[in-house]
PDB file of N, CA and C in Angstrom:
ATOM      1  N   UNK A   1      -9.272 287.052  24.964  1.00  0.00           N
ATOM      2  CA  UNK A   1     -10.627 286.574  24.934  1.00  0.00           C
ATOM      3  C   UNK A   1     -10.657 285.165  25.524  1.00  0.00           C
ATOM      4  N   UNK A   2     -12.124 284.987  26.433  1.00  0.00           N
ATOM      5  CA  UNK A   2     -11.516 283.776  26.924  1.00  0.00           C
ATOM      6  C   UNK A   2     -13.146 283.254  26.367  1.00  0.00           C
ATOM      7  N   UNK A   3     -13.372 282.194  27.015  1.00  0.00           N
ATOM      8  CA  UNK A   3     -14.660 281.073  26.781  1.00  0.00           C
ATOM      9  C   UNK A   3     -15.310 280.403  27.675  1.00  0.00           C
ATOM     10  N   UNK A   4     -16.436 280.650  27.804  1.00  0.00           N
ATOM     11  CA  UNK A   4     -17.483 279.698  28.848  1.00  0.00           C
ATOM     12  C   UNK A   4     -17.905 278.671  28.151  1.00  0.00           C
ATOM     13  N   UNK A   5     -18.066 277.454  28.285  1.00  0.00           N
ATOM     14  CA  UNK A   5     -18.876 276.302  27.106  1.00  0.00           C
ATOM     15  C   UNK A   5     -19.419 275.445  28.089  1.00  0.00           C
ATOM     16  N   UNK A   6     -20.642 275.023  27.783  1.00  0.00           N
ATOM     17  CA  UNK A   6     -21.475 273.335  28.304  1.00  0.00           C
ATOM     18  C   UNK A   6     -21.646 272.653  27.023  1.00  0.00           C
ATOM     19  N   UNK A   7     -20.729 271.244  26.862  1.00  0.00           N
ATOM     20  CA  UNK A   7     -20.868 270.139  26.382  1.00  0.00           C
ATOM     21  C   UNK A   7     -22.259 269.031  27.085  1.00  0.00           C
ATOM     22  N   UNK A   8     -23.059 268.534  25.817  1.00  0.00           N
ATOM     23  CA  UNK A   8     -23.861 267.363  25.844  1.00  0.00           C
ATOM     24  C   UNK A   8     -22.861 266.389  25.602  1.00  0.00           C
ATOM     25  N   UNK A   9     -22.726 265.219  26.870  1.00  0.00           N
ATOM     26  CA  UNK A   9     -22.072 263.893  26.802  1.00  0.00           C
ATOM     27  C   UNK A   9     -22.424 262.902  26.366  1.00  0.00           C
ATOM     28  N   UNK A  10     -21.876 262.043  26.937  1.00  0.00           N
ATOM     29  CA  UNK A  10     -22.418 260.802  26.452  1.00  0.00           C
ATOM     30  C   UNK A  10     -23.203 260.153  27.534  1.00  0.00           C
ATOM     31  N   UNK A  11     -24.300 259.825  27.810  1.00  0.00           N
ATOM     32  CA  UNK A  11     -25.478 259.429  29.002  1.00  0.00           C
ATOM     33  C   UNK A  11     -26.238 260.817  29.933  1.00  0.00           C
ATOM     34  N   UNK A  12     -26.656 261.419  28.398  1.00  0.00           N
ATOM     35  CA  UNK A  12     -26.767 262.648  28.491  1.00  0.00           C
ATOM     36  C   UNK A  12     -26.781 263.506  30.048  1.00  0.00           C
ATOM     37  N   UNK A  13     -25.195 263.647  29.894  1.00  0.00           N
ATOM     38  CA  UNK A  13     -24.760 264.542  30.991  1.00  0.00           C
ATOM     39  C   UNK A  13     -24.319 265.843  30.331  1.00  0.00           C
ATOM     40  N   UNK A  14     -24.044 266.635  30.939  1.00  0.00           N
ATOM     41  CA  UNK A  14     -23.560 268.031  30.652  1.00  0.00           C
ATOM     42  C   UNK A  14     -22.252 268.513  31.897  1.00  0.00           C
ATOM     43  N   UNK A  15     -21.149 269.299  30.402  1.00  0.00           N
ATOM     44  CA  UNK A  15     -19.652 268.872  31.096  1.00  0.00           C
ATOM     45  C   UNK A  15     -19.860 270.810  30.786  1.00  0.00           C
ATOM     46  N   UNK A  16     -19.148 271.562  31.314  1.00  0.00           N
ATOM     47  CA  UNK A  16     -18.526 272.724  31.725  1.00  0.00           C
ATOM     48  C   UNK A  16     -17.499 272.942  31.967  1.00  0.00           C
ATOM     49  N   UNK A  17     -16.915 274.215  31.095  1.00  0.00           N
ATOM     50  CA  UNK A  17     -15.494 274.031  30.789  1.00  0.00           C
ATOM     51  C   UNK A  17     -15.053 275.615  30.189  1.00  0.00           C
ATOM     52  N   UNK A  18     -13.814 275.952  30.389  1.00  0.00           N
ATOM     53  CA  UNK A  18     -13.488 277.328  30.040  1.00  0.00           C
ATOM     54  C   UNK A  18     -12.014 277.122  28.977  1.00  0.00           C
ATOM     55  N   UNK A  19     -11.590 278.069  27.787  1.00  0.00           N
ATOM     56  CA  UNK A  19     -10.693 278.323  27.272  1.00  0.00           C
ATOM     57  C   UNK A  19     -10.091 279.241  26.989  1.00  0.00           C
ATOM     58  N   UNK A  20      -9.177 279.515  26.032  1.00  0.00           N
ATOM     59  CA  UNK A  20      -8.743 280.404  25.641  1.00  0.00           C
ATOM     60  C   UNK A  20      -9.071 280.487  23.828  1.00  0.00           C
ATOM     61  N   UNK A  21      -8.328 278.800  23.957  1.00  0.00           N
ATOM     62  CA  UNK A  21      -8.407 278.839  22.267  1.00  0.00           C
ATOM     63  C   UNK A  21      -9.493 277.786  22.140  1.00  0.00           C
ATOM     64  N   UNK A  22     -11.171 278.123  21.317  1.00  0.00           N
ATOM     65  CA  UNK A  22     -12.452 277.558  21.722  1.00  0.00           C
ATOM     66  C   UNK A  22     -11.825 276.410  20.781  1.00  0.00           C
ATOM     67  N   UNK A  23     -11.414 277.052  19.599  1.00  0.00           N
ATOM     68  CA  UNK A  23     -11.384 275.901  18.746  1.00  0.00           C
ATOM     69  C   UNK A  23      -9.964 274.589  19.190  1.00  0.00           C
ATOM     70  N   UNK A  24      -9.153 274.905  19.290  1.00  0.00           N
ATOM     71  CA  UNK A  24      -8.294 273.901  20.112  1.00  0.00           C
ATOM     72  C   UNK A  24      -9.090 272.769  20.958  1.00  0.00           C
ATOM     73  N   UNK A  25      -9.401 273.525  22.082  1.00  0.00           N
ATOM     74  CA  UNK A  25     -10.422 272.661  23.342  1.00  0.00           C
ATOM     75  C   UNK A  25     -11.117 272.099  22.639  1.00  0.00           C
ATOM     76  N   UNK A  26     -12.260 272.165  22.098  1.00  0.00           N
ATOM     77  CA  UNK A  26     -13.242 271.430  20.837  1.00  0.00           C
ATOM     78  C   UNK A  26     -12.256 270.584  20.466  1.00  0.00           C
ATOM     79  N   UNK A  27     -11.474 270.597  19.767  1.00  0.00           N
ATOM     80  CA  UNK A  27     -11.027 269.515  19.165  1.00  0.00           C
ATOM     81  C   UNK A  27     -10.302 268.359  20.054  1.00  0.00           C
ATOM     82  N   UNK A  28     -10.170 269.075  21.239  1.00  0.00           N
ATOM     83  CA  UNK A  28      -9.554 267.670  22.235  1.00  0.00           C
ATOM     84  C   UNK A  28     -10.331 266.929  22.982  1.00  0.00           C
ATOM     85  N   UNK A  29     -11.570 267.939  23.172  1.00  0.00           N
ATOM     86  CA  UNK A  29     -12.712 266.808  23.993  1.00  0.00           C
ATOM     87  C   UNK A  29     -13.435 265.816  23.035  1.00  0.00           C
ATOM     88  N   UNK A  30     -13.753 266.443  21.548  1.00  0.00           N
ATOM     89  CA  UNK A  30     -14.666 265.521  20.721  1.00  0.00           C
ATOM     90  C   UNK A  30     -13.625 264.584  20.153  1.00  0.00           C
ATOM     91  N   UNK A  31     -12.364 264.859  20.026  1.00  0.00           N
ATOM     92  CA  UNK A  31     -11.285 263.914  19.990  1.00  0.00           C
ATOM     93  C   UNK A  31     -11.026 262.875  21.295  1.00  0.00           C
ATOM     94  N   UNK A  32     -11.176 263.271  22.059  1.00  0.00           N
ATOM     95  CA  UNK A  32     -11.128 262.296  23.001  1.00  0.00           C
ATOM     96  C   UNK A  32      -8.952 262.299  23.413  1.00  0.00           C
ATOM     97  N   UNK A  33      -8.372 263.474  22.941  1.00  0.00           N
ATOM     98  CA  UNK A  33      -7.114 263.182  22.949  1.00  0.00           C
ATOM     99  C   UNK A  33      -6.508 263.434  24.413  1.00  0.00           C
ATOM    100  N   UNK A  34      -5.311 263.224  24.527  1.00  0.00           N
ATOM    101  CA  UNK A  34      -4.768 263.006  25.872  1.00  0.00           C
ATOM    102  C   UNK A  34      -4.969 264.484  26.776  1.00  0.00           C
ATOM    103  N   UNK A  35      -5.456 265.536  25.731  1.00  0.00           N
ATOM    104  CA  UNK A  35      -5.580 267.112  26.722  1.00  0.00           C
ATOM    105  C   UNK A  35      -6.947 267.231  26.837  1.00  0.00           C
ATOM    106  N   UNK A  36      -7.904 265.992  26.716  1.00  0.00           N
ATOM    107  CA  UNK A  36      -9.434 266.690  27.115  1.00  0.00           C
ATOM    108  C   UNK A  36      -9.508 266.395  28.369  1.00  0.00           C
ATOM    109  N   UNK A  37     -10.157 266.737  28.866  1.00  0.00           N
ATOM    110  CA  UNK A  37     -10.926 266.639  30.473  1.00  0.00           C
ATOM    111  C   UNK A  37     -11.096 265.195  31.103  1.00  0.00           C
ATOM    112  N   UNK A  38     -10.608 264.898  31.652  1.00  0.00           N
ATOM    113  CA  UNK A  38     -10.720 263.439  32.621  1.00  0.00           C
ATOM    114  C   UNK A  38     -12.537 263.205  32.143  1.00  0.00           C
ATOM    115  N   UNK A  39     -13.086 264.078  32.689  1.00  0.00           N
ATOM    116  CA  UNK A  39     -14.487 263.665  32.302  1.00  0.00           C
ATOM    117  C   UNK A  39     -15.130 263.348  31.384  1.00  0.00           C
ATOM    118  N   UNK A  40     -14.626 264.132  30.247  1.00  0.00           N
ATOM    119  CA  UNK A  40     -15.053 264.037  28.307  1.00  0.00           C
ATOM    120  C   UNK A  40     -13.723 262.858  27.731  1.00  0.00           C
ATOM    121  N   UNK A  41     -13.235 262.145  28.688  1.00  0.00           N
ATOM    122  CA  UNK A  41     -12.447 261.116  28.285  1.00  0.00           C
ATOM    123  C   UNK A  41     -12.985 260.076  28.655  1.00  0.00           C
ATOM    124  N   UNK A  42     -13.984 260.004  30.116  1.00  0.00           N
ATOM    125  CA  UNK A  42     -15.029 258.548  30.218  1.00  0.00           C
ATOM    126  C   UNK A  42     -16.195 258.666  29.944  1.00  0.00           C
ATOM    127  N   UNK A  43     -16.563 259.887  29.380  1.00  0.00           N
ATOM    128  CA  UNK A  43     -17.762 260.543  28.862  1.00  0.00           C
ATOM    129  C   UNK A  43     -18.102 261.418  27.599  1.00  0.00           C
ATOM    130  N   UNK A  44     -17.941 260.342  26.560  1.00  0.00           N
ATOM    131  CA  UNK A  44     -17.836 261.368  25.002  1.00  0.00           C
ATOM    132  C   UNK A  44     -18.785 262.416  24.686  1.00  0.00           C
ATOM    133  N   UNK A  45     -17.659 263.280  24.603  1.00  0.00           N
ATOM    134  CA  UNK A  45     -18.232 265.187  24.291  1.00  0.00           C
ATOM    135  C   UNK A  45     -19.567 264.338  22.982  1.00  0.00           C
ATOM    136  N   UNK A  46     -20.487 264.935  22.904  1.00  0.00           N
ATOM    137  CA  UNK A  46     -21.414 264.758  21.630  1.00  0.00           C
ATOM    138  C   UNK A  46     -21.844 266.023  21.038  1.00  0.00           C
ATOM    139  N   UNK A  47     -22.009 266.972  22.057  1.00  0.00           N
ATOM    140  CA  UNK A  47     -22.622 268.177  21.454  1.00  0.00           C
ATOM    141  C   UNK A  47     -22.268 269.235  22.014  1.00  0.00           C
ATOM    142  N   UNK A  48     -21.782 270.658  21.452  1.00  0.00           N
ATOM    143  CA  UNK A  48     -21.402 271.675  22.127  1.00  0.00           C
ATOM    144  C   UNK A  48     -23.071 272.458  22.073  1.00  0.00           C
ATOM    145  N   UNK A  49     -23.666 272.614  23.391  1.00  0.00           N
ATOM    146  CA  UNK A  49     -24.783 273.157  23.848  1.00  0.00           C
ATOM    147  C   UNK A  49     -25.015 274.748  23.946  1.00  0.00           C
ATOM    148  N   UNK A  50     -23.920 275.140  24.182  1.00  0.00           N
ATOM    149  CA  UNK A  50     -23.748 276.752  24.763  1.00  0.00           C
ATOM    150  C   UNK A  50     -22.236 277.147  24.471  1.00  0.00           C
ATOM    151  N   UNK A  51     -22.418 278.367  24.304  1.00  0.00           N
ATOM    152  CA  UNK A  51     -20.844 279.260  24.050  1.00  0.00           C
ATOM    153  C   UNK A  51     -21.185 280.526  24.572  1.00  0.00           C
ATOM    154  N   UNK A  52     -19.968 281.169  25.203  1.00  0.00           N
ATOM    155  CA  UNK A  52     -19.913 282.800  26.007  1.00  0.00           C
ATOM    156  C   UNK A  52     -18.855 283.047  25.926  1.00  0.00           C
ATOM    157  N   UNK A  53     -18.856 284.240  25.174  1.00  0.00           N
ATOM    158  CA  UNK A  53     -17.236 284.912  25.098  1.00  0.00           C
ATOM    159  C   UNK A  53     -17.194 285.834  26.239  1.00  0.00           C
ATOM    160  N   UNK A  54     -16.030 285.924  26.940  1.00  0.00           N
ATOM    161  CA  UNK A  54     -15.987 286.863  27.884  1.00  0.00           C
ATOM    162  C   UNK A  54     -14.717 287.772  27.596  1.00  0.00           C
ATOM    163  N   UNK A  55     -14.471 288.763  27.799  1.00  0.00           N
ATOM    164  CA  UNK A  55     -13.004 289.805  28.012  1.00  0.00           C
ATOM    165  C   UNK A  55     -11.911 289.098  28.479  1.00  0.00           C
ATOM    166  N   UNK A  56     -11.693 288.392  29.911  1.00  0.00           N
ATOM    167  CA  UNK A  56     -10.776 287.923  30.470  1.00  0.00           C
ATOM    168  C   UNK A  56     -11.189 286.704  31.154  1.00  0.00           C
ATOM    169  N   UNK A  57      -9.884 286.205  31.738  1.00  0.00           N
ATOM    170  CA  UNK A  57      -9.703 284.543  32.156  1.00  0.00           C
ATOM    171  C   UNK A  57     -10.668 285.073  33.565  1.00  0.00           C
ATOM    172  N   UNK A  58     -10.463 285.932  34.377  1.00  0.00           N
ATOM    173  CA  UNK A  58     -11.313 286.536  35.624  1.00  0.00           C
ATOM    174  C   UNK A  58     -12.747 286.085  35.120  1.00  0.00           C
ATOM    175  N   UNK A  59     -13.452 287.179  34.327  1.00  0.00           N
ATOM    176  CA  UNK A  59     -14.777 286.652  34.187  1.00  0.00           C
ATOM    177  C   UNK A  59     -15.340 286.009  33.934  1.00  0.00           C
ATOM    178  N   UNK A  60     -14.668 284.522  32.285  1.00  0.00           N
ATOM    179  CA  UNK A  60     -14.805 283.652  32.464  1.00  0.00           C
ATOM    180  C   UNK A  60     -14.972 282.595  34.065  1.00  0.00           C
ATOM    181  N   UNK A  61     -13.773 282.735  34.706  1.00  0.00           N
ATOM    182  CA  UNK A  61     -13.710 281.689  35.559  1.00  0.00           C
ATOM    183  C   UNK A  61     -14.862 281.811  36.642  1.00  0.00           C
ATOM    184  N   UNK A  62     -15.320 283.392  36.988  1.00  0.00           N
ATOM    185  CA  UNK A  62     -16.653 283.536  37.739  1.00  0.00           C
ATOM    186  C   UNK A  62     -17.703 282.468  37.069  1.00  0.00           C
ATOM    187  N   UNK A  63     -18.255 282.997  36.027  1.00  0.00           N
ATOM    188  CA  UNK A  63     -19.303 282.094  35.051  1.00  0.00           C
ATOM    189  C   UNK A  63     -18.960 280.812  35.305  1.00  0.00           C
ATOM    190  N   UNK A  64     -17.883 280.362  34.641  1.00  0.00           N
ATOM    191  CA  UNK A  64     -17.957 278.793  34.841  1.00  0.00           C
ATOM    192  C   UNK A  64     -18.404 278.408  36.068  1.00  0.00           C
ATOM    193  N   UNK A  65     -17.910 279.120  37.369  1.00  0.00           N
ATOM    194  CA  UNK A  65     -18.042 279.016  38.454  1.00  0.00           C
ATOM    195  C   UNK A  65     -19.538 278.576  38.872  1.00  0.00           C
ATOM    196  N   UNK A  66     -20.300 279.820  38.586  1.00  0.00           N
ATOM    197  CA  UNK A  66     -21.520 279.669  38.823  1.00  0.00           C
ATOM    198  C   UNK A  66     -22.181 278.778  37.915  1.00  0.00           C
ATOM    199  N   UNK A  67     -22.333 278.663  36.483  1.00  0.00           N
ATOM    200  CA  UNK A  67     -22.613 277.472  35.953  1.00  0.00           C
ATOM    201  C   UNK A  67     -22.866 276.122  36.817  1.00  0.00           C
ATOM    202  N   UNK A  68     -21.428 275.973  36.976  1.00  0.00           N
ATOM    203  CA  UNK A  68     -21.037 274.553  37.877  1.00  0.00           C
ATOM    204  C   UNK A  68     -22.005 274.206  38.926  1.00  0.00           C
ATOM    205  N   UNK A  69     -22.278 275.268  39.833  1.00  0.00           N
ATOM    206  CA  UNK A  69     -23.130 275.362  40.783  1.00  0.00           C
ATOM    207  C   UNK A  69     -24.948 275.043  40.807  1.00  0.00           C
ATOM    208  N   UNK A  70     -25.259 275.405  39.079  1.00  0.00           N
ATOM    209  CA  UNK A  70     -26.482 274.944  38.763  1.00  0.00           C
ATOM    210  C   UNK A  70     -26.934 273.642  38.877  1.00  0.00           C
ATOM    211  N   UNK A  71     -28.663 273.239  38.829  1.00  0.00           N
ATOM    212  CA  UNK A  71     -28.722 271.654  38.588  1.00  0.00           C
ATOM    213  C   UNK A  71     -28.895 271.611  37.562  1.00  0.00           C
ATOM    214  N   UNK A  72     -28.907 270.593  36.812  1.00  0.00           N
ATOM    215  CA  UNK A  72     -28.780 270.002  35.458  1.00  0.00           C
ATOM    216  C   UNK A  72     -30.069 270.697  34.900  1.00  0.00           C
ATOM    217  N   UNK A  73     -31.263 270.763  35.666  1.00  0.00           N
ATOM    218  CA  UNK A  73     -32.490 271.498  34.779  1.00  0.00           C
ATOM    219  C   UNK A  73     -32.249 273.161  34.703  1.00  0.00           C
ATOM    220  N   UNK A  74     -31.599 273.364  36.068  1.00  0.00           N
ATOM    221  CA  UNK A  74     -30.971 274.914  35.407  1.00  0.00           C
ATOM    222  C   UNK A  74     -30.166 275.410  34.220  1.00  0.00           C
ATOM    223  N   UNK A  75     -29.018 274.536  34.332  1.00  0.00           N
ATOM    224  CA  UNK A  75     -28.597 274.527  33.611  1.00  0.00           C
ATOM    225  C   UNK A  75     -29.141 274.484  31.645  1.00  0.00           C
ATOM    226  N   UNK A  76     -29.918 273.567  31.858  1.00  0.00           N
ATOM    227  CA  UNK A  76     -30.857 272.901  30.458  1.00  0.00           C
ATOM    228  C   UNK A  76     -31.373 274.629  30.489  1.00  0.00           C
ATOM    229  N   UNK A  77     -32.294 275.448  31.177  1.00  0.00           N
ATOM    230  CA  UNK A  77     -32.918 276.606  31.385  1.00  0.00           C
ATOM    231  C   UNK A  77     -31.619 277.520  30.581  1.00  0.00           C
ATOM    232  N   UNK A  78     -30.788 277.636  30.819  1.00  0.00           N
ATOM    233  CA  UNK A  78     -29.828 278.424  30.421  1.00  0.00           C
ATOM    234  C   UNK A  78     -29.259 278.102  29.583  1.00  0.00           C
ATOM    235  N   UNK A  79     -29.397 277.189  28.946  1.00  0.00           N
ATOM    236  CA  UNK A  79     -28.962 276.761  27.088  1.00  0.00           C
ATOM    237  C   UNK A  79     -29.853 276.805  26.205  1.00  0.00           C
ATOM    238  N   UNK A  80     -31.423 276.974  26.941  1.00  0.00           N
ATOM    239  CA  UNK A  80     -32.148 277.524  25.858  1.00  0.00           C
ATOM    240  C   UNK A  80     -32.874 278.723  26.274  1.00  0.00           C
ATOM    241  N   UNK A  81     -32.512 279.605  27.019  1.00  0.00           N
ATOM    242  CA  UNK A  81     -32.505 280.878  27.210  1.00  0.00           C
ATOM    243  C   UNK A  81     -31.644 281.475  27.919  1.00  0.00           C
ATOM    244  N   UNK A  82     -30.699 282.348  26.959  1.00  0.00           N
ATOM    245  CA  UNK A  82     -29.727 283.380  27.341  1.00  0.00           C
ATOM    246  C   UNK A  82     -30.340 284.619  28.416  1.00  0.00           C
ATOM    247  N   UNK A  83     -31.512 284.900  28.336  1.00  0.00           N
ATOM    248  CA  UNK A  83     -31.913 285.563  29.367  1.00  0.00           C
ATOM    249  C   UNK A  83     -31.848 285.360  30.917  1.00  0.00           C
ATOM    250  N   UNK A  84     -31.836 284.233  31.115  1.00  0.00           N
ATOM    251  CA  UNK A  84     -31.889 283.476  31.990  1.00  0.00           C
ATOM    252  C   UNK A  84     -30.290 283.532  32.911  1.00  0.00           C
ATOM    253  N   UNK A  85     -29.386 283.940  32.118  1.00  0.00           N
ATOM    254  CA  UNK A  85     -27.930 284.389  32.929  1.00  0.00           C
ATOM    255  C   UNK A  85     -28.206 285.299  33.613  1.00  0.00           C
ATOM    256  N   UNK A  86     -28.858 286.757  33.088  1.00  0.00           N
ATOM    257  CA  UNK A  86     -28.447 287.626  34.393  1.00  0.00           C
ATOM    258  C   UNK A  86     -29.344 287.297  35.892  1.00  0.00           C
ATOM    259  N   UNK A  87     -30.096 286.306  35.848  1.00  0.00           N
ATOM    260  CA  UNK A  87     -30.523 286.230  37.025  1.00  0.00           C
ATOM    261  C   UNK A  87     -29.614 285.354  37.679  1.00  0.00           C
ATOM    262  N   UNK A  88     -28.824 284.402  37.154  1.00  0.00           N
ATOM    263  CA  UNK A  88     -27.677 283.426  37.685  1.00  0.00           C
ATOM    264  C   UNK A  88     -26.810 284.590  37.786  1.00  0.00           C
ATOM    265  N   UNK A  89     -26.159 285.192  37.343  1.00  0.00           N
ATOM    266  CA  UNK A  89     -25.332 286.103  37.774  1.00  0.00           C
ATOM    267  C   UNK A  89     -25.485 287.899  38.316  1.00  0.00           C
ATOM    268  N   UNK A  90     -26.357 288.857  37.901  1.00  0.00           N
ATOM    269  CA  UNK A  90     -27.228 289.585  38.053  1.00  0.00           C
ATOM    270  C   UNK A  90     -26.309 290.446  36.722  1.00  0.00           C
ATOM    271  N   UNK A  91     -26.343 291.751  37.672  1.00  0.00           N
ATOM    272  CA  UNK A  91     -25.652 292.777  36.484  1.00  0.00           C
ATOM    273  C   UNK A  91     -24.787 292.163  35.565  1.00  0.00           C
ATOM    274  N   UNK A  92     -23.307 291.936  36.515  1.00  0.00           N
ATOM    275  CA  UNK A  92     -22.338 291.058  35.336  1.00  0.00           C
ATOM    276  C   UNK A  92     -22.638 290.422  34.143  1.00  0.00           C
ATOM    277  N   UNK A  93     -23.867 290.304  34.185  1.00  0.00           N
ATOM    278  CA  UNK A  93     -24.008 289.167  32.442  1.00  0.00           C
ATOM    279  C   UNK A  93     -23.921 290.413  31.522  1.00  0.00           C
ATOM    280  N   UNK A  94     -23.609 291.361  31.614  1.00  0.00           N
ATOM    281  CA  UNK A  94     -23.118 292.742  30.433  1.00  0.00           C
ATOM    282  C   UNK A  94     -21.949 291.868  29.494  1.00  0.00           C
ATOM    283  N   UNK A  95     -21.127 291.271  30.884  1.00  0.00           N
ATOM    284  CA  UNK A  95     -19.825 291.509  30.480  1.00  0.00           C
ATOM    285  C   UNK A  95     -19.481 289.717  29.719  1.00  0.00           C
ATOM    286  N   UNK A  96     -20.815 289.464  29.493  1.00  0.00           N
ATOM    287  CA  UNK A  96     -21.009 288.250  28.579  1.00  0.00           C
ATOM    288  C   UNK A  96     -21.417 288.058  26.901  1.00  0.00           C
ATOM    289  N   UNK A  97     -21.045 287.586  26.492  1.00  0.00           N
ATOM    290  CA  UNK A  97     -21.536 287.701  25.091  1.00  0.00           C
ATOM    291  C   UNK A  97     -21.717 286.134  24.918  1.00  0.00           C
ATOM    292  N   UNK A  98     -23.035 285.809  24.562  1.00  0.00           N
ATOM    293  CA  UNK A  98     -23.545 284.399  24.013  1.00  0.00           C
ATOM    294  C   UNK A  98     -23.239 284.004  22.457  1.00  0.00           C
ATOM    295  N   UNK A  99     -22.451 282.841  22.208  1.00  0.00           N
ATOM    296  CA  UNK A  99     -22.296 282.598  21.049  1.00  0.00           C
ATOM    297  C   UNK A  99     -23.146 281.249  20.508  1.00  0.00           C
ATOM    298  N   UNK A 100     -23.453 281.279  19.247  1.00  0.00           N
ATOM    299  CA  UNK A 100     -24.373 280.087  19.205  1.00  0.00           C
ATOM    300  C   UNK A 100     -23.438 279.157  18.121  1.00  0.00           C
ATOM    301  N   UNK A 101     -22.428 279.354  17.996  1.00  0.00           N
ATOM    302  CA  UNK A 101     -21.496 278.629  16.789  1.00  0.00           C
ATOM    303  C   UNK A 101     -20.266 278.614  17.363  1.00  0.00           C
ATOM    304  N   UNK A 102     -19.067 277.786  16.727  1.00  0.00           N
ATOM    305  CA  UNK A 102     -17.854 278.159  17.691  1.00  0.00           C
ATOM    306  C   UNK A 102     -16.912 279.669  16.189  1.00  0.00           C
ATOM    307  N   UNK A 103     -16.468 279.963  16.845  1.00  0.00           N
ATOM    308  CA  UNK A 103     -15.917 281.129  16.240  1.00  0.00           C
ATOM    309  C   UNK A 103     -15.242 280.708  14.689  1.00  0.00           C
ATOM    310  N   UNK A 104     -15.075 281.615  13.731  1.00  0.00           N
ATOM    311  CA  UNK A 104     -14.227 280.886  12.553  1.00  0.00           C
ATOM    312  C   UNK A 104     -12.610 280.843  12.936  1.00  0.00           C
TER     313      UNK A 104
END
């Protein structure tokens, strides 16, 4: 199982990012420790915005992909409506599952 996520930063930016283990990653960006992201290290993680579980590291890395590619108001569009993926991606958003919490 892998993970799609958009973090709220600090000067409210929005960071995008993929895992394996959600809860690990979480704890290194809002930690600020030596394995978070160059970016969530000059830019403190504040809020996890969005979560997507996907099957594999493949479909994750598409999503993030396209994510990345959004503008910041698209993006904003797609953290408060999940509907709003399959037109960023079309069919494929099947093979998405939206989470609104991080996993136990």
């Amino acid at each position: 199982m892998y993970y799609v996520y958009i973090l709220r930063c600090a000067g409210n930016t929005l960071y995008t990012g993929i895992a394996a283990d959600i809860g690990r990653r979480m704890a290194e960006h809002f930690g600020q420790t030596e394995k978070c992201a160059k970016y969530t290290k000059s830019h403190k993680a504040e809020k996890l915005e969005a979560l997507w579980q996907t099957e594999n590291r493949s479909l994750a890395s598409k999503l993030e992909y396209r994510i990345k590619q959004l503008t910041k108001a698209q993006k904003l569009r797609l953290i408060g409506d999940n509907s709003y993926l399959s037109q960023i991606i079309g069919e494929e958003s099947e093979n998405y599952i939206r989470k609104n919490r991080l996993p136990d």
